[in-house]
C-alpha atoms as a PDB file:
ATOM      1  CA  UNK A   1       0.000   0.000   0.000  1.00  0.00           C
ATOM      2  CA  UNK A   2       1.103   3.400  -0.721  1.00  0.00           C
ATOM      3  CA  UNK A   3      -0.338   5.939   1.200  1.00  0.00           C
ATOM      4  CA  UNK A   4      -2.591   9.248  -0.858  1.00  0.00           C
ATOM      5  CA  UNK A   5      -0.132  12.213  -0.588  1.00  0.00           C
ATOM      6  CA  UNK A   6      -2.711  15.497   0.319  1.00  0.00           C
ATOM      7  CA  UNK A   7      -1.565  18.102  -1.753  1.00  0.00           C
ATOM      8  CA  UNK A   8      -1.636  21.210   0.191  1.00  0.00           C
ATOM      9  CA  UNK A   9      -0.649  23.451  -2.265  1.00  0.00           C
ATOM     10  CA  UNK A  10      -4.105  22.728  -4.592  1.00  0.00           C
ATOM     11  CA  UNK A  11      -6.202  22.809  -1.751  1.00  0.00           C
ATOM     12  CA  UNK A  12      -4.580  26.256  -0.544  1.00  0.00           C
ATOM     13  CA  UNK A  13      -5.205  27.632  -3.874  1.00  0.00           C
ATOM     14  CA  UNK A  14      -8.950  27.280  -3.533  1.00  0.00           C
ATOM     15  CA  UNK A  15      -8.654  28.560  -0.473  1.00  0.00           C
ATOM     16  CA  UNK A  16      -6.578  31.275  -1.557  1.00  0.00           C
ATOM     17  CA  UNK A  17      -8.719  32.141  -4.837  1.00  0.00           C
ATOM     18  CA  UNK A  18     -12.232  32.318  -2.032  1.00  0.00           C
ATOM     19  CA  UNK A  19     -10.508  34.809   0.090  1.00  0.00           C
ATOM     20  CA  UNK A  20      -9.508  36.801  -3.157  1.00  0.00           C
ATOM     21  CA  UNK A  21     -13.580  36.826  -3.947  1.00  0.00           C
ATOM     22  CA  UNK A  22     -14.446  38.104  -0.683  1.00  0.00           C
ATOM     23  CA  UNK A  23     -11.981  40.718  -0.620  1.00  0.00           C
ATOM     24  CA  UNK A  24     -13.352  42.141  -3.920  1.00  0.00           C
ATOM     25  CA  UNK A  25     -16.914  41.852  -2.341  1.00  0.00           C
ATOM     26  CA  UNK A  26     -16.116  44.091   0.351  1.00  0.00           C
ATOM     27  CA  UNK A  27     -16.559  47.901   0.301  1.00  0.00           C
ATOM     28  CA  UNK A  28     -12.745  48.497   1.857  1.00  0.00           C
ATOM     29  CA  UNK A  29     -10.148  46.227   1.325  1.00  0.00           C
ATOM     30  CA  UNK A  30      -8.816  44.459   4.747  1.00  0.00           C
ATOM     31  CA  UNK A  31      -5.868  45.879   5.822  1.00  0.00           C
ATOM     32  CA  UNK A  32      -2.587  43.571   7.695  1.00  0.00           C
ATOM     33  CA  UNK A  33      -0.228  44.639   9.509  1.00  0.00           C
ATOM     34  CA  UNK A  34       2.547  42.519   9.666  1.00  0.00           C
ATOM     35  CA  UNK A  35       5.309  42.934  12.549  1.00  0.00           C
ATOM     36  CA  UNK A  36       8.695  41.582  11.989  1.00  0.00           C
ATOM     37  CA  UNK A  37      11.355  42.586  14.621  1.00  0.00           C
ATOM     38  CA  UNK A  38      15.435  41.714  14.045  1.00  0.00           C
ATOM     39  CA  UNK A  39      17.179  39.595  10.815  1.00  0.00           C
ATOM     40  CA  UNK A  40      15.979  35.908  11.782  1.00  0.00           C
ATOM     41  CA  UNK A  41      15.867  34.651   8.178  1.00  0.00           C
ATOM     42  CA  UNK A  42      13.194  32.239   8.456  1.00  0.00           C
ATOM     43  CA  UNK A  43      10.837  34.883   9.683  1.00  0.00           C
ATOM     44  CA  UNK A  44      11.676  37.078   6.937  1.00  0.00           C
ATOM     45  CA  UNK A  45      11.112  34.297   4.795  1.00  0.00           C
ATOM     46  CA  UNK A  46       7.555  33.872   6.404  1.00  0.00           C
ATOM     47  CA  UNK A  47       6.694  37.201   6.205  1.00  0.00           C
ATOM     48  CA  UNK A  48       7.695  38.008   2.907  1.00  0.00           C
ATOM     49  CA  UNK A  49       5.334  35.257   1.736  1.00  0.00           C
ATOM     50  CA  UNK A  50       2.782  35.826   3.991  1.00  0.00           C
ATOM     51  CA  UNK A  51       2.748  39.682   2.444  1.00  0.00           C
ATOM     52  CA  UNK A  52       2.683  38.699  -1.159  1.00  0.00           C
ATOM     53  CA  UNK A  53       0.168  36.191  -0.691  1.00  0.00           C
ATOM     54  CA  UNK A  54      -2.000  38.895   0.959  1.00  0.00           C
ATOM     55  CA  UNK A  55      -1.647  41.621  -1.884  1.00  0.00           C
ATOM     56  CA  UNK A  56      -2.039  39.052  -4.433  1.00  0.00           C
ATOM     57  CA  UNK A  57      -5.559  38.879  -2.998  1.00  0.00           C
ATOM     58  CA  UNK A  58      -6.263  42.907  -2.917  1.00  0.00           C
ATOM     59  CA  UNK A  59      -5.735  42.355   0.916  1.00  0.00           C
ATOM     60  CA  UNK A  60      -3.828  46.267   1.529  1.00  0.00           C
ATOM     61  CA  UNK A  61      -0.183  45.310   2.756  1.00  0.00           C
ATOM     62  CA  UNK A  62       0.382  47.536   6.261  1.00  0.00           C
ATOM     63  CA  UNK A  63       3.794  45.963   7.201  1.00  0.00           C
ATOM     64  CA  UNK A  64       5.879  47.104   9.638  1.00  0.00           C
ATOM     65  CA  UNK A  65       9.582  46.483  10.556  1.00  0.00           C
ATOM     66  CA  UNK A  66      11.673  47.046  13.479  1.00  0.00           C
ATOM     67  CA  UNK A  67      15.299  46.541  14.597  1.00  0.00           C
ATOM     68  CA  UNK A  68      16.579  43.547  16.515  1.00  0.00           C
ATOM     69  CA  UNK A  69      17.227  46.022  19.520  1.00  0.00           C
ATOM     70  CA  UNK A  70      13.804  47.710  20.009  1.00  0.00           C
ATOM     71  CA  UNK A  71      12.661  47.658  23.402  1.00  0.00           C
ATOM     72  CA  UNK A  72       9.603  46.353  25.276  1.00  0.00           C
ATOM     73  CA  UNK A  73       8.080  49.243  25.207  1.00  0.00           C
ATOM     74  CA  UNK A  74       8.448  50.646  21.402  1.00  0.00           C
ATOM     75  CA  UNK A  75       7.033  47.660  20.277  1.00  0.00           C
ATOM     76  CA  UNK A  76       4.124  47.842  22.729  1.00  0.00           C
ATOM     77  CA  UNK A  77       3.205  51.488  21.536  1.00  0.00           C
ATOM     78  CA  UNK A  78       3.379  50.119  17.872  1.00  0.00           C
ATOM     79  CA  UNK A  79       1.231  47.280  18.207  1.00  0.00           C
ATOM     80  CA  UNK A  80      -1.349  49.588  20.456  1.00  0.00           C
ATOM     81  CA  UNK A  81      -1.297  51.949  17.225  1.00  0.00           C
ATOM     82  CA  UNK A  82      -2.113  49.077  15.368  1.00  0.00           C
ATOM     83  CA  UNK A  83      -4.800  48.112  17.387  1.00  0.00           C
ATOM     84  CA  UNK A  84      -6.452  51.598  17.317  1.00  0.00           C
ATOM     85  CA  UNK A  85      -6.330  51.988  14.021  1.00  0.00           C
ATOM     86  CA  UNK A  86      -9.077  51.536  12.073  1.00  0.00           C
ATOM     87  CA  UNK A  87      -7.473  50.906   8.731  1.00  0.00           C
ATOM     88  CA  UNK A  88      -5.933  47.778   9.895  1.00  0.00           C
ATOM     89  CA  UNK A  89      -8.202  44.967  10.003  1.00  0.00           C
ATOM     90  CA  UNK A  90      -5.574  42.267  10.968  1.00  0.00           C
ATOM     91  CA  UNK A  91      -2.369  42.287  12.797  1.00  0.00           C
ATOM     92  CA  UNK A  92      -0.061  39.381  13.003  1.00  0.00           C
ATOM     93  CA  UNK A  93       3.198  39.781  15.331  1.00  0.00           C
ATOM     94  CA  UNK A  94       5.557  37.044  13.762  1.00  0.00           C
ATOM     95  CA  UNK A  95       7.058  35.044  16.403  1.00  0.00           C
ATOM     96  CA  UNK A  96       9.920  33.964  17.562  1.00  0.00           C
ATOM     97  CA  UNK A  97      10.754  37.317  19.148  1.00  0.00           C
ATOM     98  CA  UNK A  98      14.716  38.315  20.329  1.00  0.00           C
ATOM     99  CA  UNK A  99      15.131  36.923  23.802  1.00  0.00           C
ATOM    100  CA  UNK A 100      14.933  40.300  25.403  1.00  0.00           C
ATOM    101  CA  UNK A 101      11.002  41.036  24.491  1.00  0.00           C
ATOM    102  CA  UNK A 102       8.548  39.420  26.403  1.00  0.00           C
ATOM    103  CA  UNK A 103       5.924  38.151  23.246  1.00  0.00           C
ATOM    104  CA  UNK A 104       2.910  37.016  25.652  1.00  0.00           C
ATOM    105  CA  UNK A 105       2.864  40.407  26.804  1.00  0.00           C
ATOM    106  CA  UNK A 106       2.944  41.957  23.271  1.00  0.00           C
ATOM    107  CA  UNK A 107       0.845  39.425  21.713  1.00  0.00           C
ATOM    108  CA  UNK A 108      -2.124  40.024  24.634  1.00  0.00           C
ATOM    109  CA  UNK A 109      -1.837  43.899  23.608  1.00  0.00           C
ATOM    110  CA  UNK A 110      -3.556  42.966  20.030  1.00  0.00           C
ATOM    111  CA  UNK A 111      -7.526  43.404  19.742  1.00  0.00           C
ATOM    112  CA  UNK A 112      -8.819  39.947  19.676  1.00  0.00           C
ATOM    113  CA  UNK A 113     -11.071  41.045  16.790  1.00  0.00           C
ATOM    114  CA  UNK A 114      -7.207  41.528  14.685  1.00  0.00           C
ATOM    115  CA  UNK A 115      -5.870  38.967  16.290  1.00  0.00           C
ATOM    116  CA  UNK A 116      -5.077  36.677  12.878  1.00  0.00           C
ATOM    117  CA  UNK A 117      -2.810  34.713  14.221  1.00  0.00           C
ATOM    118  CA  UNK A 118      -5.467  33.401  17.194  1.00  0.00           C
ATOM    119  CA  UNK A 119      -3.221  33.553  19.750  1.00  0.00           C
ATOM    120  CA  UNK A 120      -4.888  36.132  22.289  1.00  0.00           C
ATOM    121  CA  UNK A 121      -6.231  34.750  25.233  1.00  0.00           C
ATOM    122  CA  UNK A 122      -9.441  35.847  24.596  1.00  0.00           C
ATOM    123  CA  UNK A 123      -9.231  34.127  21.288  1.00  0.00           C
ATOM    124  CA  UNK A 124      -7.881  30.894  22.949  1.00  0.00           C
ATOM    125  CA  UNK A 125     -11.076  31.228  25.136  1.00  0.00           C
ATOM    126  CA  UNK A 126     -13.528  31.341  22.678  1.00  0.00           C
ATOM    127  CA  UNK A 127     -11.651  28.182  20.942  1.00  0.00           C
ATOM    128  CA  UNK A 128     -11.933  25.847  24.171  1.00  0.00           C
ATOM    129  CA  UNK A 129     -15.567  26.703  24.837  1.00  0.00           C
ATOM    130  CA  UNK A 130     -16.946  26.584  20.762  1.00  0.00           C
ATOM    131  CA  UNK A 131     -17.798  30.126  20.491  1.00  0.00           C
ATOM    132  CA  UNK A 132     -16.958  32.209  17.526  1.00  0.00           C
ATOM    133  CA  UNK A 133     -13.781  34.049  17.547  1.00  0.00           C
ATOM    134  CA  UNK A 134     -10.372  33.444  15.231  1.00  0.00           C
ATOM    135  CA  UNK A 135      -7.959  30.555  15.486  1.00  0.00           C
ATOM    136  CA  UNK A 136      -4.571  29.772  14.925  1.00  0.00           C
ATOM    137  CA  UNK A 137      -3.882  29.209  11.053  1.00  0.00           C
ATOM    138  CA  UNK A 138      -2.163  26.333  10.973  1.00  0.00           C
ATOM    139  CA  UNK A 139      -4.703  24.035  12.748  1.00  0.00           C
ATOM    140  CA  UNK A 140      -7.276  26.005  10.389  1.00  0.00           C
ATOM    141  CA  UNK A 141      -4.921  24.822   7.552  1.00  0.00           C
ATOM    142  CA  UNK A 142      -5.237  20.880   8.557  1.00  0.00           C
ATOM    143  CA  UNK A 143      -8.416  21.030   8.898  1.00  0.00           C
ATOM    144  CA  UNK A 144      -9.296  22.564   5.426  1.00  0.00           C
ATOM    145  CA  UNK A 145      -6.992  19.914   3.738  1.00  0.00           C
ATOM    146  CA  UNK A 146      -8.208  16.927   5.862  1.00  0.00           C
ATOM    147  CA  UNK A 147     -12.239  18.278   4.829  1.00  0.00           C
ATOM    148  CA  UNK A 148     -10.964  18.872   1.177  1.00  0.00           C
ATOM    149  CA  UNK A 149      -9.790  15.175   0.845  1.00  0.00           C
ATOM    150  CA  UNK A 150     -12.955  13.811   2.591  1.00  0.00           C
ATOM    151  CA  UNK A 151     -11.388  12.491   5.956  1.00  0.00           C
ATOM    152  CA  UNK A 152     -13.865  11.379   8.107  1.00  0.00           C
ATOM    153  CA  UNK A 153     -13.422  13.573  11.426  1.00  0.00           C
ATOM    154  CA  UNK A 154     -16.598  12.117  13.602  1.00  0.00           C
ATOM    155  CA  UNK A 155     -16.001   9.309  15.790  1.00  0.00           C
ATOM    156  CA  UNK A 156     -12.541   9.443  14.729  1.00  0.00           C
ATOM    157  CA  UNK A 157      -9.662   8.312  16.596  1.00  0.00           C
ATOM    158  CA  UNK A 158      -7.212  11.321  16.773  1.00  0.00           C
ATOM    159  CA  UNK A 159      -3.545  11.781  18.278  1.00  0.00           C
ATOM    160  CA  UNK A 160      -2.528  15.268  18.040  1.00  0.00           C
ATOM    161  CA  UNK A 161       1.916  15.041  19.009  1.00  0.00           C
ATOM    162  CA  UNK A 162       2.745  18.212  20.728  1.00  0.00           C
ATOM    163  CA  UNK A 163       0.976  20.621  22.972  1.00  0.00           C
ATOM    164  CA  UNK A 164       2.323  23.955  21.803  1.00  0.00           C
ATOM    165  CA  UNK A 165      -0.295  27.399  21.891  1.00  0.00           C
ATOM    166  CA  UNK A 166       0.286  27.764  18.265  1.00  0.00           C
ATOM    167  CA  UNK A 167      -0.887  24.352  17.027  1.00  0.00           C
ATOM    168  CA  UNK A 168      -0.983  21.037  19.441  1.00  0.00           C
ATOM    169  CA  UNK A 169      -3.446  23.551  21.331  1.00  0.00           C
ATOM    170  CA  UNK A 170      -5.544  24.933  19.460  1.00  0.00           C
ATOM    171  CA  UNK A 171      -5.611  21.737  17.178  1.00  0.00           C
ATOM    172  CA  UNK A 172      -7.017  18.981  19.820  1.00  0.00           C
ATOM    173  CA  UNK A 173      -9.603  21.706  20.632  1.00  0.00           C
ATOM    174  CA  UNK A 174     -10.453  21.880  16.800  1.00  0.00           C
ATOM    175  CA  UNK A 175     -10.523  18.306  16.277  1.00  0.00           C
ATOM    176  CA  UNK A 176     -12.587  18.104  19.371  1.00  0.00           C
ATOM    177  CA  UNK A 177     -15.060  20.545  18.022  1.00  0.00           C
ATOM    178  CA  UNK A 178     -15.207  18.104  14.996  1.00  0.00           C
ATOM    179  CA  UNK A 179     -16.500  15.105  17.494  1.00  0.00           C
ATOM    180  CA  UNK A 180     -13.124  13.371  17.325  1.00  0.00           C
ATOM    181  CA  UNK A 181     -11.963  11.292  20.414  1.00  0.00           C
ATOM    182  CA  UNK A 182      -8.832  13.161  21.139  1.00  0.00           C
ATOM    183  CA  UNK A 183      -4.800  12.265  22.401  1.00  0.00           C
ATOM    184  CA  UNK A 184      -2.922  14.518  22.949  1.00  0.00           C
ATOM    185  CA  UNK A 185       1.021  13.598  23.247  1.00  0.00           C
ATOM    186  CA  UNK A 186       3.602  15.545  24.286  1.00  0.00           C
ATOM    187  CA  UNK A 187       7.580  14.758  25.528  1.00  0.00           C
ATOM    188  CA  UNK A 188       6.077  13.182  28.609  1.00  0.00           C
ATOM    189  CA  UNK A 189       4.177  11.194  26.946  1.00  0.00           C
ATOM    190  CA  UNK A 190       5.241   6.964  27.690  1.00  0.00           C
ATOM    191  CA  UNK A 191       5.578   4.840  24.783  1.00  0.00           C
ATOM    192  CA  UNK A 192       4.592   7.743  22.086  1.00  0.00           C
ATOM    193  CA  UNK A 193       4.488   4.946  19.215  1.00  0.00           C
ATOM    194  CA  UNK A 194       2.120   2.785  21.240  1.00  0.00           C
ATOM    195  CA  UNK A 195      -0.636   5.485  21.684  1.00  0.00           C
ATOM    196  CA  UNK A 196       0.070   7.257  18.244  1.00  0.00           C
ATOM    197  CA  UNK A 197      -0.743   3.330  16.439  1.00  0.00           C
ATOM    198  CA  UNK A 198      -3.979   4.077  17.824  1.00  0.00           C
ATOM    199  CA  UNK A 199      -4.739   6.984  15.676  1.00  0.00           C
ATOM    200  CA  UNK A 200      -7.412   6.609  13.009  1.00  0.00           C
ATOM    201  CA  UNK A 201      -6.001  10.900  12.501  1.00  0.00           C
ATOM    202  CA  UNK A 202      -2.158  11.357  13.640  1.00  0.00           C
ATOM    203  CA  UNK A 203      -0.946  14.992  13.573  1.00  0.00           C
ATOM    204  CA  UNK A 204       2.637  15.364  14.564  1.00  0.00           C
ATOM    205  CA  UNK A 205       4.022  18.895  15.305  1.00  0.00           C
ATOM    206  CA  UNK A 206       6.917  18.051  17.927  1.00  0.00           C
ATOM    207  CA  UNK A 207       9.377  20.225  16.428  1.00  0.00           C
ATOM    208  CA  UNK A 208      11.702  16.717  16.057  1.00  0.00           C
ATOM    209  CA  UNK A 209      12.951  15.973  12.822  1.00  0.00           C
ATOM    210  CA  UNK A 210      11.855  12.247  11.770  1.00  0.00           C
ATOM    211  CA  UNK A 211       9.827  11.789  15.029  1.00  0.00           C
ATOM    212  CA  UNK A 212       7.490   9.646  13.473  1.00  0.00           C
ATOM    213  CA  UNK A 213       8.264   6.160  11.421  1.00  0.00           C
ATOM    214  CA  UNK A 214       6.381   3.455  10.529  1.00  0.00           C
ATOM    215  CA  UNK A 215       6.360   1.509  13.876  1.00  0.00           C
ATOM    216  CA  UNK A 216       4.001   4.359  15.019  1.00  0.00           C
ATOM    217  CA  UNK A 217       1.282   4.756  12.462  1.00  0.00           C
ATOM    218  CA  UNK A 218      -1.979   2.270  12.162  1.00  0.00           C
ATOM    219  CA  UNK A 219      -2.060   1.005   8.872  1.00  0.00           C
ATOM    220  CA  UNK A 220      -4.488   3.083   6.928  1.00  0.00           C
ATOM    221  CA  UNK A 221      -4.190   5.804   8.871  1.00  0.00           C
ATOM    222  CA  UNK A 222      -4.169   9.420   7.914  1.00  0.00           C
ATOM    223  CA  UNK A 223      -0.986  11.409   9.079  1.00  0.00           C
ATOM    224  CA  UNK A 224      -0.361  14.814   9.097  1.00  0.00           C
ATOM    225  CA  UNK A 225       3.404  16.329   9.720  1.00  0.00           C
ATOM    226  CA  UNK A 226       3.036  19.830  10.819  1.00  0.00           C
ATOM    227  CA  UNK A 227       7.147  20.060  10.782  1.00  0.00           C
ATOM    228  CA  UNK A 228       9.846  21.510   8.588  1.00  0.00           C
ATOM    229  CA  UNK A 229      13.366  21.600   9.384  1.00  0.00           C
ATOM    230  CA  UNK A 230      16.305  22.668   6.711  1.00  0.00           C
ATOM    231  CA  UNK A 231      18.785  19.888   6.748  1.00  0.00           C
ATOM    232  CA  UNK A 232      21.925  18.918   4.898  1.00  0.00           C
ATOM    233  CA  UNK A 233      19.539  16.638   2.571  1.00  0.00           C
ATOM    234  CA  UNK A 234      16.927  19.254   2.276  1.00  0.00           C
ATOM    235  CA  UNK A 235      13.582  19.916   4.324  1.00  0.00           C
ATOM    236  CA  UNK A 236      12.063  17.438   6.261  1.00  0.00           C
ATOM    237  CA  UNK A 237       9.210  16.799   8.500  1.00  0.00           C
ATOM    238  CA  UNK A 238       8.463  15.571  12.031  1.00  0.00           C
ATOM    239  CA  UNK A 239       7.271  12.482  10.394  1.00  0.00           C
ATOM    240  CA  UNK A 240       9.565   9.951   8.486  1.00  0.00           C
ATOM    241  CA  UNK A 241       7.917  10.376   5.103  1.00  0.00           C
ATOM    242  CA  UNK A 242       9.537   7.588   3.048  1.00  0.00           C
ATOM    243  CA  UNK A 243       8.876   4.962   5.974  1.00  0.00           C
ATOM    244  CA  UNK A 244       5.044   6.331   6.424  1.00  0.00           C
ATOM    245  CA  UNK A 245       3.582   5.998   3.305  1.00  0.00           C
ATOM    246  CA  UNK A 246       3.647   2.715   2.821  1.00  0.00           C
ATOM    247  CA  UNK A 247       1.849   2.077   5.813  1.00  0.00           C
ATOM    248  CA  UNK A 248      -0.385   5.503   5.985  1.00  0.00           C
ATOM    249  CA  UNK A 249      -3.240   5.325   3.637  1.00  0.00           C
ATOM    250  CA  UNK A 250      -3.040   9.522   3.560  1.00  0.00           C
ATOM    251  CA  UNK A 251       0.064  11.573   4.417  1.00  0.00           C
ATOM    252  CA  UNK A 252       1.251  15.272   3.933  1.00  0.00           C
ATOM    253  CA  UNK A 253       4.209  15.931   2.280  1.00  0.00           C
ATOM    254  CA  UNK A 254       7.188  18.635   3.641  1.00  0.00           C
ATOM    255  CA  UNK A 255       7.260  20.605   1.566  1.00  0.00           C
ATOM    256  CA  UNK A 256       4.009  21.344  -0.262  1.00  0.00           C
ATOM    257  CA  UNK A 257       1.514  19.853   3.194  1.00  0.00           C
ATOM    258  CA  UNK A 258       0.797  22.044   5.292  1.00  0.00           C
ATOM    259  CA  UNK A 259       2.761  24.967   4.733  1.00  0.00           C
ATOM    260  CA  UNK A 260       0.750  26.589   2.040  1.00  0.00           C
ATOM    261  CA  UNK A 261      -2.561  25.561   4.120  1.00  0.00           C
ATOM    262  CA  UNK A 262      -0.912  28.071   6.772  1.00  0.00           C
ATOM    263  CA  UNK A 263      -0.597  30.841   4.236  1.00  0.00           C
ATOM    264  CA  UNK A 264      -3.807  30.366   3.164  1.00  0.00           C
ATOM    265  CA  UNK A 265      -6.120  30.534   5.998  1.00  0.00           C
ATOM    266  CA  UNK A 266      -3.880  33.935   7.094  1.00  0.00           C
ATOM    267  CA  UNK A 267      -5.803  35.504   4.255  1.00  0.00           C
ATOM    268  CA  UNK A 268      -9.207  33.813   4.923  1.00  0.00           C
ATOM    269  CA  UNK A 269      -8.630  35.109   9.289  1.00  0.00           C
ATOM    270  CA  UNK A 270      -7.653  38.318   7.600  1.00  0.00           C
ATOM    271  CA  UNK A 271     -11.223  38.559   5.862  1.00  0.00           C
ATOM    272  CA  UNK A 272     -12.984  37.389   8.656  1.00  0.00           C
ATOM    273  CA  UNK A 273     -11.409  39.706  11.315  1.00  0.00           C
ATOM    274  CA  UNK A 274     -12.300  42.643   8.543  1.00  0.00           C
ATOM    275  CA  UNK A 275     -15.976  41.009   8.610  1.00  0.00           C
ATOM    276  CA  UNK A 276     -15.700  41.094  12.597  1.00  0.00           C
END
């Protein structure tokens, strides 16, 4: 058996091409405001593609860029701008942040209603009890592609690997929402490979290159890999994809999974916080 690879990348273009159709239906194009503080290269990376996926769409670009050294409370004032301004619509604070700013502080400072990124605690609220509010993109993102390939969610068996705020999180309570039965692993966790064989739905976002082989996946299984790491043989996953898919019977790929999922739902959190 050879597992079905889920193409994120023609499910994100859907999702991409909807967003665009909304923003033309609006009377004022959404506006996002981007924050990227210091030279990390990956977030630059992020950001730039993050930007030019959101003008492609007629979403107005409202980036802003500050130096590795700007203090607590610069940044604070900026993002309280933000907030108060009513031309911006959505404002995402890319994280990781330089050692020396506290980003739960600065993240908390951004009006739930911008809050694209879903990472307020009155965001995180509304998540765990099932009212509306915005959610984190990449959990958004696995859902769309797991819907979009017709993975039965109810009743399900899940395993979600890794309890961060930005997707372990936010993604049991999604899957929950969906009337999953829900695992949640994490680096306590005893005998990871024995609970994740369980899962009829395995997401894996451990932040561990190759976490995941065979010897952990039910055969038929659907498995997710929320990971990417740059290594000397290119990007990989959390998840060990030649071992997986012949024992998966539905796997992402790294690159070309998830990633553009991510991207995607930015812009469709960016129309709804506009619509909010």
């Amino acid at each position: 058996m050879t597992a079905t690879v889920l193409d994120g990348r023609r499910v994100a273009e859907k999702v991409v091409a909807a967003a665009a159709g909304d923003v033309a239906a609006l009377a004022r194009a959404p506006g996002l405001a981007t924050v990227l503080v210091g030279d990390d290269p990956a977030s630059e990376i992020y950001v730039r593609n993050k930007r030019r996926r959101c003008v492609a769409a007629g979403i107005r670009d409202l980036h802003r860029r500050f130096g590795a050294d700007v203090t607590q409370d610069e940044l604070a004032g900026a993002i309280r701008a933000l907030g108060g301004d009513p031309g911006v619509t959505g404002i995402l604070l890319q994280l990781p942040l330089p050692p020396h700013l506290d980003a739960d502080a600065l993240v908390s400072l951004i009006p739930p209603d911008k809050d694209v990124d879903g990472l307020t605690e009155i965001n995180a609220g509304r998540l765990a009890l099932g009212r509306p509010g915005l959610s984190p993109c990449t959990p958004l993102g696995v859902l769309e592609l797991l819907d979009a390939h017709g993975i039965a969610l109810a009743g399900a068996e899940a395993v979600v690997v890794g309890r961060s705020n930005l997707v372990g999180k936010p993604m049991a309570q999604l899957l929950l929402r969906r009337h999953a039965t829900v695992t949640v692993c994490h680096s306590r966790t005893r005998d990871l490979a024995a609970v994740c064989r369980r899962a009829d739905v395995l997401v894996v976002a451990a932040g561990i290159p190759g976490l995941i082989s065979a010897d952990a996946v039910k055969p038929g299984a659907t498995v997710v890999d929320v990971g990417i790491h740059r290594t000397p043989d290119g990007l990989r996953g959390d998840v060990d994809f030649d071992a997986v898919r012949v024992v998966a019977g539905a796997i992402t790929p790294v690159p070309g999974g998830v990633g553009p999922m991510t991207i995607a739902m930015l812009l469709a959190n960016t129309v709804a916080a506009a619509g909010r």
